[in-house]
N, C-alpha and C. Protein backbone atom coordinates (compact mmCIF):
# COMPACT_ATOMS: atom_id res chain seq x y z
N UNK A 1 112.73 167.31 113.42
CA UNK A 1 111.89 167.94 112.41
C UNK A 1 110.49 167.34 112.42
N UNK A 2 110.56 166.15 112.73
CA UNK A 2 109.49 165.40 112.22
C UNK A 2 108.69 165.52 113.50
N UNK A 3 108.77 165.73 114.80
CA UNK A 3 108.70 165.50 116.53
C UNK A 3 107.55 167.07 116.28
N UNK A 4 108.34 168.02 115.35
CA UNK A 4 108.14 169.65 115.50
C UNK A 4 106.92 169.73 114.63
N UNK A 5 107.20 168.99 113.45
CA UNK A 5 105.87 169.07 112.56
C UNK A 5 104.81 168.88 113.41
N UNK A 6 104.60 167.47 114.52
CA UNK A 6 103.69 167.05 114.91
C UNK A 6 103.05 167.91 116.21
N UNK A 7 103.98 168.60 116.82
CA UNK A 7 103.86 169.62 117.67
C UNK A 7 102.76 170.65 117.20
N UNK A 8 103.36 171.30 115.82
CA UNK A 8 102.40 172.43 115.23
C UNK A 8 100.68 171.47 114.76
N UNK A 9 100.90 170.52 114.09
CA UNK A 9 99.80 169.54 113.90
C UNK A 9 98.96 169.29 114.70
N UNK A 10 99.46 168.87 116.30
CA UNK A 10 98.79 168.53 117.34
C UNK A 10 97.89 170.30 117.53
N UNK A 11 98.85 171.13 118.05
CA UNK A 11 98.64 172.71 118.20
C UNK A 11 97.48 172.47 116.87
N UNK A 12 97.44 172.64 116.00
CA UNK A 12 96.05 173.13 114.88
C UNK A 12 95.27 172.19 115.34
N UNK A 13 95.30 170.94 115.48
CA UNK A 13 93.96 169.93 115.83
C UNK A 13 93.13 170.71 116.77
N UNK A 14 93.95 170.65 117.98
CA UNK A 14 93.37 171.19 119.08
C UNK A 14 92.58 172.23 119.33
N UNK A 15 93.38 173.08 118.79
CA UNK A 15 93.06 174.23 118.20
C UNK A 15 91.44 174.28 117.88
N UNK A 16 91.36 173.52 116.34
CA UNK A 16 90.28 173.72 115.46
C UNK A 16 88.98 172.62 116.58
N UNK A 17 89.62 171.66 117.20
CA UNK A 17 88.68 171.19 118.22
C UNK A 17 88.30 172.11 119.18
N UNK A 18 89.09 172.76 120.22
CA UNK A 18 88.61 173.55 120.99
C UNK A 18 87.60 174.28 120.65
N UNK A 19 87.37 175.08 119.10
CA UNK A 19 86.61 175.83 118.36
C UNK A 19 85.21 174.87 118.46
N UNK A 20 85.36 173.59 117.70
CA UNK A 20 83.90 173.17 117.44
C UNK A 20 83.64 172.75 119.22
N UNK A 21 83.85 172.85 120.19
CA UNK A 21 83.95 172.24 121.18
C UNK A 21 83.02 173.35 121.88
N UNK A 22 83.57 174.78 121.41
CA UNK A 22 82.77 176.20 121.66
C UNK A 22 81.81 176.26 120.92
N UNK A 23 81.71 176.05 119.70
CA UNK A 23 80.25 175.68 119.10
C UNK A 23 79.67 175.06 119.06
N UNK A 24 79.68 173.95 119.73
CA UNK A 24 78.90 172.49 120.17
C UNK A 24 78.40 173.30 121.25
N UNK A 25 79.20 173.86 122.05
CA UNK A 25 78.49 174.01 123.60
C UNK A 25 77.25 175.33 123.85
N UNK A 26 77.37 176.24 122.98
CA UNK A 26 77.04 177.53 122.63
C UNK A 26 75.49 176.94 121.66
N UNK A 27 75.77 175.40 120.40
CA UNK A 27 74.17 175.46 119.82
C UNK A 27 73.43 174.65 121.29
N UNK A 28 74.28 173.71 121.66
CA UNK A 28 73.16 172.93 123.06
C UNK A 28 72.17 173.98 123.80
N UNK A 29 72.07 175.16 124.40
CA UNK A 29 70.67 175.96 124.52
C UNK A 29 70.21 176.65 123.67
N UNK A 30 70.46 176.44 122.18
CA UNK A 30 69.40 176.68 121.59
C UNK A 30 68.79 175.12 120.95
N UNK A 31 69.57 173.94 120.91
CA UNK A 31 68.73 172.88 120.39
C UNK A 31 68.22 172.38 121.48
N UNK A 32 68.25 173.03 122.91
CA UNK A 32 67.60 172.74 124.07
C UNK A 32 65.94 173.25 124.31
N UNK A 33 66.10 174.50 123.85
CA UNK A 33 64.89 176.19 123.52
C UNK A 33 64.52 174.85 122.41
N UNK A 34 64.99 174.84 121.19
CA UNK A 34 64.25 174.43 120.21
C UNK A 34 63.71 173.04 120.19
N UNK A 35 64.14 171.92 121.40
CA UNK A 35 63.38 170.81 121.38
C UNK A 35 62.07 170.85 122.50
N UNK A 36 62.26 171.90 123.02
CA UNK A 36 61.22 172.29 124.10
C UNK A 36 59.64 172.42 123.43
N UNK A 37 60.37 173.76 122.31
CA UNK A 37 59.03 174.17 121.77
C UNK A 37 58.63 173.27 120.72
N UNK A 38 59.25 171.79 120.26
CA UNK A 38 59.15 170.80 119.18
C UNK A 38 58.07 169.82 119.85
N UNK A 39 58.82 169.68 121.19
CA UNK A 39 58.08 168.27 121.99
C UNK A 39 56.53 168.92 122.41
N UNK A 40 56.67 170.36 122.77
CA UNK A 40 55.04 170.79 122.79
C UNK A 40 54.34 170.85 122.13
N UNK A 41 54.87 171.61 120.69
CA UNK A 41 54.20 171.11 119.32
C UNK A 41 53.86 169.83 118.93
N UNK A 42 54.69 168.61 119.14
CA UNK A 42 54.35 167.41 119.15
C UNK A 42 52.84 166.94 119.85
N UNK A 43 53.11 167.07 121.06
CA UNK A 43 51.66 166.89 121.93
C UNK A 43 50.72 167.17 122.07
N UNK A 44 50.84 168.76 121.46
CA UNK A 44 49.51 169.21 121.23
C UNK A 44 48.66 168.42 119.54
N UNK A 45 49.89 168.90 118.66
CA UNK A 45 49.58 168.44 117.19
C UNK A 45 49.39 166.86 117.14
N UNK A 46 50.10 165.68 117.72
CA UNK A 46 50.05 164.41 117.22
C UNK A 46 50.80 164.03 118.68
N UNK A 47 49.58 164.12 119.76
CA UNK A 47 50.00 163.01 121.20
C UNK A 47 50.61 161.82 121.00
N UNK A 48 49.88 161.08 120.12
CA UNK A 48 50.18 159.74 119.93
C UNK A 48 51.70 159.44 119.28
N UNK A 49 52.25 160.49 118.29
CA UNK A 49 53.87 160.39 118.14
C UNK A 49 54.90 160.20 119.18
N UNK A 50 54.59 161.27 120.10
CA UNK A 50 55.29 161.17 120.96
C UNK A 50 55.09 160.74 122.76
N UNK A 51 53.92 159.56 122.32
CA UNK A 51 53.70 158.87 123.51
C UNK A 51 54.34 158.14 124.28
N UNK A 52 54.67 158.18 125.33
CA UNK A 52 55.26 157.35 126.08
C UNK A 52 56.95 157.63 126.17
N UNK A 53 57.28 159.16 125.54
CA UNK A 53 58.95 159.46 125.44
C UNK A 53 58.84 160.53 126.31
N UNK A 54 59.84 160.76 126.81
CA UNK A 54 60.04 161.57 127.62
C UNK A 54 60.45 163.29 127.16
N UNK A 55 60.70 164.03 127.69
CA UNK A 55 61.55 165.59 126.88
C UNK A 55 62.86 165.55 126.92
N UNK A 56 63.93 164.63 127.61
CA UNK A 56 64.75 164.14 127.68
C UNK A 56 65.49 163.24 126.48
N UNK A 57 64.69 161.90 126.07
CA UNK A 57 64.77 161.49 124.81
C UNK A 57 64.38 162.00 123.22
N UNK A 58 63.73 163.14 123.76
CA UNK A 58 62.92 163.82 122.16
C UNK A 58 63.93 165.05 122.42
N UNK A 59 64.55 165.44 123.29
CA UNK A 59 65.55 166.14 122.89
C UNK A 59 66.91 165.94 122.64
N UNK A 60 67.50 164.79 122.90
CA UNK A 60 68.34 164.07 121.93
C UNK A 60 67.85 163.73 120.56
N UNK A 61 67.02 163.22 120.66
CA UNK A 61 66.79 163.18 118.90
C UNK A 61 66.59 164.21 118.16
N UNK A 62 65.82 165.43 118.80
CA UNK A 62 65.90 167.05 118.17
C UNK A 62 67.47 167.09 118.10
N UNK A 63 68.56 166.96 118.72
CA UNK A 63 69.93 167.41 118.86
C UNK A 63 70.33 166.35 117.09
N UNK A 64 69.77 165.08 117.41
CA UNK A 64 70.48 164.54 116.65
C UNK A 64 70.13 164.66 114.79
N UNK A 65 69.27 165.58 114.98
CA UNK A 65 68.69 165.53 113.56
C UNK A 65 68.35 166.86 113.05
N UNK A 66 68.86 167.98 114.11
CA UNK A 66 68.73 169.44 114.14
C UNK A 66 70.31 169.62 114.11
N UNK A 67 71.26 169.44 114.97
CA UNK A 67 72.69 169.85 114.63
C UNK A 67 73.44 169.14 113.92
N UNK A 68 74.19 170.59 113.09
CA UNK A 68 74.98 170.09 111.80
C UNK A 68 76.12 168.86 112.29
N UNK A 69 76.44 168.02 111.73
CA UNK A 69 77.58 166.90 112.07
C UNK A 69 78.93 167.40 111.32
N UNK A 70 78.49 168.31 110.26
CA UNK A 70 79.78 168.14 109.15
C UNK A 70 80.86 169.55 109.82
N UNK A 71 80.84 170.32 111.30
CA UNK A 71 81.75 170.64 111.83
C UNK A 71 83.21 169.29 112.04
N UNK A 72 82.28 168.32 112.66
CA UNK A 72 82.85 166.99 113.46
C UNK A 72 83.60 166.38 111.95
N UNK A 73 83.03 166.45 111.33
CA UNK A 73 83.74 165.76 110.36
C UNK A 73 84.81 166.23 109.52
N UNK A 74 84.56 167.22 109.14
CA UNK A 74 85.46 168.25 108.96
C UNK A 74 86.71 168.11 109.13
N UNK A 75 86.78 168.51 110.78
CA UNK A 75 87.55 167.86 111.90
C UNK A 75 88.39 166.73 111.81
N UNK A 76 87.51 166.09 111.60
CA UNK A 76 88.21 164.49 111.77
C UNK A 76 89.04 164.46 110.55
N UNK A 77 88.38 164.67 109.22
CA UNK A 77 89.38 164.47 108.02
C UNK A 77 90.55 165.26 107.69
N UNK A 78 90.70 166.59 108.53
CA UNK A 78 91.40 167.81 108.28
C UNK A 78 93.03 166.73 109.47
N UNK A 79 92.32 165.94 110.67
CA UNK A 79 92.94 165.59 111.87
C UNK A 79 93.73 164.20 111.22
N UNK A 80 92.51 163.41 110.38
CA UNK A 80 93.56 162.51 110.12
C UNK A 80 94.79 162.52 108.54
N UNK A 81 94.19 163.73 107.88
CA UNK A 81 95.10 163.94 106.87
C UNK A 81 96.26 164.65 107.86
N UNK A 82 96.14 165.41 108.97
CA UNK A 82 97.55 166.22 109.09
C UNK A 82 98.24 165.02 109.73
N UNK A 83 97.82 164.04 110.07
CA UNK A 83 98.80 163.11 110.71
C UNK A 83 99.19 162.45 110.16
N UNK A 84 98.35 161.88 109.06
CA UNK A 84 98.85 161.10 108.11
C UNK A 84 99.82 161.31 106.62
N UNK A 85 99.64 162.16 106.93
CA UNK A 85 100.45 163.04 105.29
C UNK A 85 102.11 162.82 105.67
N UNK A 86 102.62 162.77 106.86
CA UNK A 86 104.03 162.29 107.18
C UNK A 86 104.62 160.95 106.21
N UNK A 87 103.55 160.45 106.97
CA UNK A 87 103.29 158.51 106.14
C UNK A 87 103.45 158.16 105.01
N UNK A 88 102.61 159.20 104.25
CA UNK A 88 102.69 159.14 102.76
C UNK A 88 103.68 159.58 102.26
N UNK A 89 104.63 160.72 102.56
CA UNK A 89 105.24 161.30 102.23
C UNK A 89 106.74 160.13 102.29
N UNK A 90 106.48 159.55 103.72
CA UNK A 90 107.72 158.88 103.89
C UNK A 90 107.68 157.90 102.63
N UNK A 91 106.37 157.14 102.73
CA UNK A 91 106.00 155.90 101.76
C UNK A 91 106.48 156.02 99.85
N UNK A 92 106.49 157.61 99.57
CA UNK A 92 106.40 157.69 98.49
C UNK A 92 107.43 157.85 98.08
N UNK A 93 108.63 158.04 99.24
CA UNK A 93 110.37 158.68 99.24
C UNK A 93 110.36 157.28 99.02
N UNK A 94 110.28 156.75 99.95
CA UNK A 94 110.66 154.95 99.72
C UNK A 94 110.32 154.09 98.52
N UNK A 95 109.31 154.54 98.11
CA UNK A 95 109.10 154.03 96.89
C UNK A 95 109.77 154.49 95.36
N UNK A 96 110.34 155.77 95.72
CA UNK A 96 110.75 156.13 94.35
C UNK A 96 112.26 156.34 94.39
N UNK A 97 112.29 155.66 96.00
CA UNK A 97 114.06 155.38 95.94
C UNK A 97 114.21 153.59 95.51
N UNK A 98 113.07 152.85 95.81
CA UNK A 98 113.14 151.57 95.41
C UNK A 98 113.06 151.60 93.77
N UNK A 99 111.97 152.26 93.18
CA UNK A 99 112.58 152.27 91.85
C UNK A 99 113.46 152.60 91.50
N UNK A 100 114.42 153.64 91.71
CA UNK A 100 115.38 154.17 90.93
C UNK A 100 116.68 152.83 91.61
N UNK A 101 116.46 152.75 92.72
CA UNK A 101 117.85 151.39 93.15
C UNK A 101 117.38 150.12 92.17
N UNK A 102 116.53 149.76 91.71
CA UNK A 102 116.09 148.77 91.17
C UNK A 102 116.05 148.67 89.73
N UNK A 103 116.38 149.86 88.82
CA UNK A 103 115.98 150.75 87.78
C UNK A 103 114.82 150.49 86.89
N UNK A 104 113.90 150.24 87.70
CA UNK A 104 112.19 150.53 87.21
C UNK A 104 112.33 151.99 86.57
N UNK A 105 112.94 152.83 87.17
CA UNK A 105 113.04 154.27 86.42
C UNK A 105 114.52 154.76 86.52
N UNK A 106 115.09 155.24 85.80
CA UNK A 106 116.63 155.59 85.59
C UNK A 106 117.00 156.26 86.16
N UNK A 107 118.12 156.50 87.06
CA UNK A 107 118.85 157.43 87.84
C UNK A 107 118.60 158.76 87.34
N UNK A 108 118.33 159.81 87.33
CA UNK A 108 118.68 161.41 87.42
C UNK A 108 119.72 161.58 86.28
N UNK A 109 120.97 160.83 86.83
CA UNK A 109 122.36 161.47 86.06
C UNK A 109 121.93 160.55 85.04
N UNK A 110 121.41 159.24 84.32
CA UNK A 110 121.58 158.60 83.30
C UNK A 110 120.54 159.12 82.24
N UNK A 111 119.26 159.64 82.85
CA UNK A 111 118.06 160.16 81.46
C UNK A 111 118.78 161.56 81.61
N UNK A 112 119.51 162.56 82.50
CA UNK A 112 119.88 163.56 81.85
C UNK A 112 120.64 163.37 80.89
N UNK A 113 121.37 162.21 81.01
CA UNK A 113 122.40 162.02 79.49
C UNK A 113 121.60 161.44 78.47
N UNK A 114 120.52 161.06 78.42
CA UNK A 114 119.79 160.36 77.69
C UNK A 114 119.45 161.57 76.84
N UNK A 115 118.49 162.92 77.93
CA UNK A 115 117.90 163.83 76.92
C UNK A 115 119.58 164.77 76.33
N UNK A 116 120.56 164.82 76.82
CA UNK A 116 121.48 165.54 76.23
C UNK A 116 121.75 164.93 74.49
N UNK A 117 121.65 163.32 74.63
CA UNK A 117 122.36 162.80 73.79
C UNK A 117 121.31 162.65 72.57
N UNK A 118 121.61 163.26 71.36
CA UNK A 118 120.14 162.77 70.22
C UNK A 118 120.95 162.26 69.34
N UNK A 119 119.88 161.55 68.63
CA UNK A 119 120.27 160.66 67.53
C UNK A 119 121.08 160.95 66.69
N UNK A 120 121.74 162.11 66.71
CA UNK A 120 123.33 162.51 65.35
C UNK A 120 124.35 162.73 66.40
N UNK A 121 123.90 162.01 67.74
CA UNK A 121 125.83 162.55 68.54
C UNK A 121 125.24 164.00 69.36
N UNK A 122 126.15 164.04 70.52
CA UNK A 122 125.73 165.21 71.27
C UNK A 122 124.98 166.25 71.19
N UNK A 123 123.87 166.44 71.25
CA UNK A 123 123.10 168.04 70.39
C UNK A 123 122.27 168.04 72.37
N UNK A 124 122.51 169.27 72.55
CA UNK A 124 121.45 169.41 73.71
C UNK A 124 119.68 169.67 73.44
N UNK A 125 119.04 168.72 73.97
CA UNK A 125 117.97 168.73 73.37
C UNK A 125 117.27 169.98 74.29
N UNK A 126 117.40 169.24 75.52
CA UNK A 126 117.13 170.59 76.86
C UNK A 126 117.65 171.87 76.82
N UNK A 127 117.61 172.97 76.76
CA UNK A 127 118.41 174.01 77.06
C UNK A 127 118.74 174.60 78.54
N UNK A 128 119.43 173.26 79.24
CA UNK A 128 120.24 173.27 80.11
C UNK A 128 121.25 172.97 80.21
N UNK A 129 122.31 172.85 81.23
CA UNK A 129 123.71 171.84 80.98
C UNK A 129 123.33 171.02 81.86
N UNK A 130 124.06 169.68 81.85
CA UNK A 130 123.60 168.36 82.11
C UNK A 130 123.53 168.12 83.50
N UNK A 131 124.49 168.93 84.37
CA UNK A 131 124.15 169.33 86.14
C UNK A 131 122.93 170.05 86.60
N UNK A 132 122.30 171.02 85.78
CA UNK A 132 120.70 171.42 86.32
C UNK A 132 120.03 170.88 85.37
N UNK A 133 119.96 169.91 84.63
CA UNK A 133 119.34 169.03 84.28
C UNK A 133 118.81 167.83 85.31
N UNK A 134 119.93 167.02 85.73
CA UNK A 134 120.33 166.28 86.78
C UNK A 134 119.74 166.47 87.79
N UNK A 135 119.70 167.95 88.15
CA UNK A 135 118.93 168.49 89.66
C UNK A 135 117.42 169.16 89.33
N UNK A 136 117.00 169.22 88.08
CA UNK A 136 115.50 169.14 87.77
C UNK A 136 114.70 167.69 87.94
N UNK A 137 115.37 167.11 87.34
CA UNK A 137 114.96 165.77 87.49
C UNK A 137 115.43 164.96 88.57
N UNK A 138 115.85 165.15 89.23
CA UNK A 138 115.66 164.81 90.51
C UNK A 138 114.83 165.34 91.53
N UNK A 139 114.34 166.39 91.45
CA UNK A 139 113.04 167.25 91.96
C UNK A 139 112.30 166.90 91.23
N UNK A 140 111.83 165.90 90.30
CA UNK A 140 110.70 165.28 89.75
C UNK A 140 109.65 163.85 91.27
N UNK A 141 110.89 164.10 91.80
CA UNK A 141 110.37 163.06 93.21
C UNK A 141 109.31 164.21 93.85
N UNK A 142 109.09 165.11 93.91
CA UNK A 142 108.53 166.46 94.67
C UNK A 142 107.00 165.68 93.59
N UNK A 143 107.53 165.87 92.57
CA UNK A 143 105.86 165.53 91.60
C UNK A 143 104.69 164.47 92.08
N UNK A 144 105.51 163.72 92.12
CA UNK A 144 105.01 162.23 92.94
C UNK A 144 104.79 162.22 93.91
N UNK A 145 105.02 162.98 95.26
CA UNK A 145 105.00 163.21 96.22
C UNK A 145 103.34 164.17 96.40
N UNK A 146 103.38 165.09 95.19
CA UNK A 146 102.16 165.94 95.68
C UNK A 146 101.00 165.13 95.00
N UNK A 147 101.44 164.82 94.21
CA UNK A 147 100.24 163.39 93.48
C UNK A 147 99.74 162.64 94.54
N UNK A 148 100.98 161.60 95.46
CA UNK A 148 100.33 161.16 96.25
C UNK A 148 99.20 161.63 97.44
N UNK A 149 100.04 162.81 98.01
CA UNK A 149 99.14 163.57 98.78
C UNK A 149 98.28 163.86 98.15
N UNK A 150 97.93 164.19 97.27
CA UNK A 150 96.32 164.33 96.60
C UNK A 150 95.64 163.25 96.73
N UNK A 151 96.09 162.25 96.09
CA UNK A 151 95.27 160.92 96.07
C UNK A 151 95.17 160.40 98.07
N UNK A 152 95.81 160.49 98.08
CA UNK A 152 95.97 160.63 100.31
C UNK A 152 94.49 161.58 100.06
N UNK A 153 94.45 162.81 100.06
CA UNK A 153 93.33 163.31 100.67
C UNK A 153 91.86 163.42 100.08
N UNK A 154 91.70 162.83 99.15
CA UNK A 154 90.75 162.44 98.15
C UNK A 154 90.36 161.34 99.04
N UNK A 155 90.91 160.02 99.33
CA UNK A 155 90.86 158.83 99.79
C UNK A 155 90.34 159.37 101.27
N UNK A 156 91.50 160.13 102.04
CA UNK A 156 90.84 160.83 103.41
C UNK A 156 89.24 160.83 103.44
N UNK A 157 89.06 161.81 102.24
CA UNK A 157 87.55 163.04 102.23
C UNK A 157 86.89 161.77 101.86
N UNK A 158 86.97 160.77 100.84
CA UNK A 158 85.75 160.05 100.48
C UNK A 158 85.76 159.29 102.07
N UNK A 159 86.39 158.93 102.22
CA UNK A 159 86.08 157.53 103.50
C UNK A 159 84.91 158.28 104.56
N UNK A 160 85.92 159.80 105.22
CA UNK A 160 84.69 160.74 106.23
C UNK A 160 83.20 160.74 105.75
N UNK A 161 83.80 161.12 104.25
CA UNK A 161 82.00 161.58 103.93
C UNK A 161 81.68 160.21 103.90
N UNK A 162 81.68 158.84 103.43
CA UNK A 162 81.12 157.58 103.10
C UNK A 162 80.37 158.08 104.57
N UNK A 163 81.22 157.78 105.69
CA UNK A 163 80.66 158.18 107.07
C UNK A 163 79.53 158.33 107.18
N UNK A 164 79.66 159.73 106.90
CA UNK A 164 79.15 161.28 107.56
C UNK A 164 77.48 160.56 106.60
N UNK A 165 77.33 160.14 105.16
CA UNK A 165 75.82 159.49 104.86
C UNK A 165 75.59 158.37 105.11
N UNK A 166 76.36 157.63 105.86
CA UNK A 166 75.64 156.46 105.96
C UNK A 166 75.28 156.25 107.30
N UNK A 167 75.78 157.79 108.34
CA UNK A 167 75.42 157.71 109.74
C UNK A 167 74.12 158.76 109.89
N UNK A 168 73.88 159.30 108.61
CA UNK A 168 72.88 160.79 108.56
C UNK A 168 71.81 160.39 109.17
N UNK A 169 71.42 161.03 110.12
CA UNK A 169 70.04 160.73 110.58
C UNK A 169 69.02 161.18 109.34
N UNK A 170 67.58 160.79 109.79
CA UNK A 170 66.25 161.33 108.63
C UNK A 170 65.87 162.32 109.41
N UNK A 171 64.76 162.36 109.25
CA UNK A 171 63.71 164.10 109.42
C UNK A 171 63.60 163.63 111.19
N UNK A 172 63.15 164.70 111.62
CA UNK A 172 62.66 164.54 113.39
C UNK A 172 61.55 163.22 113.61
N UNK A 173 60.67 163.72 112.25
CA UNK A 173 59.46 162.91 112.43
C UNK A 173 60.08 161.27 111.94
N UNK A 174 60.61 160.90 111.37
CA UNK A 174 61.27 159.73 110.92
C UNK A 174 62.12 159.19 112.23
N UNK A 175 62.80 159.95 112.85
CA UNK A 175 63.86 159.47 114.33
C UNK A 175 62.77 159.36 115.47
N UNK A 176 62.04 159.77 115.53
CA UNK A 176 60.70 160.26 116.37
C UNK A 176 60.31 158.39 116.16
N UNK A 177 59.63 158.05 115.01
CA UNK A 177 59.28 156.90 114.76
C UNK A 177 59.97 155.71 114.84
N UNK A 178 61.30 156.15 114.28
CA UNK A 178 62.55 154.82 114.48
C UNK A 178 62.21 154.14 115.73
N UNK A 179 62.18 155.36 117.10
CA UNK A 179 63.05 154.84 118.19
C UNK A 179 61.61 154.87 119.39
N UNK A 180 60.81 154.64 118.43
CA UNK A 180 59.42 154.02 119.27
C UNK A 180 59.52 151.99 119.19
């Protein structure tokens, strides 16, 4: 099951890579066209900016400050949540089988007798009987489970994006200057 998940997982990565892989390759002649007519504009407008660089290096830096990054990233967080969400999932079974073996939280069958039983002697408080009671609350592990995965992909998305601004390039004219 688990071999098959990763099969279809791998299949979508790839997938959604192959895609930005076609759109990476498809903007390169136009951020090629567009660093052409940048570096001439440069030379004519302000020689001295771009003295001594080549059209080679001013068109990597046009690439690097003209194409979007947040395909790539995207990517990456969509790639490491589908791989990682197994993990969590396993982590959170394990954990809420360690509480209940430990009784940090009460077995299933003992709070269903808990909510059956009220303070004057048997009265059903639930309007269930105490076997789909039992099996509601035991599908309360499903709750915890999607909690975690939330908090999993919250944690995912902040870490990419922390990334994605603290690697942001500035304006042309700012990368232009850096890397003199």
């Amino acid at each position: 099951m688990l071999i098959t998940y990763y099969l279809i997982a791998g299949a979508v990565i790839a997938g959604w890579y192959g895609l930005y892989f076609l759109w990476k390759r498809r903007t390169e002649a136009d951020v090629a066209e567009g660093a052409a007519v940048e570096y001439a504009r440069y030379q004519r407008a302000e020689p001295h900016l771009v003295e001594g660089m080549d059209e080679g290096r001013f068109r990597s830096l046009y690439a690097r400050t003209e194409v979007p990054a947040q395909p790539l990233y995207t990517w990456a967080a969509m790639a490491i949540f589908l791989l990682g969400a197994p993990f969590i999932l396993a982590l959170t079974s394990t954990v809420i089988t360690w509480m209940e073996v430990t009784g940090v939280i009460p077995q299933p069958a003992e709070a269903a007798q808990q909510l059956q039983v009220s303070a004057e002697g048997f009265r059903p408080v639930a309007r269930a009987d105490l076997e789909a009671l039992q099996l509601i609350l035991q599908g309360w592990g499903g709750f915890f489970s999607f909690f975690a995965l939330l908090i999993f992909w919250v944690l995912v998305f902040f870490a990419v994006m922390r990334r994605y601004h603290r690697t942001r390039p500035g304006s042309l004219r700012e990368e232009v200057l850096r890397s003199r």
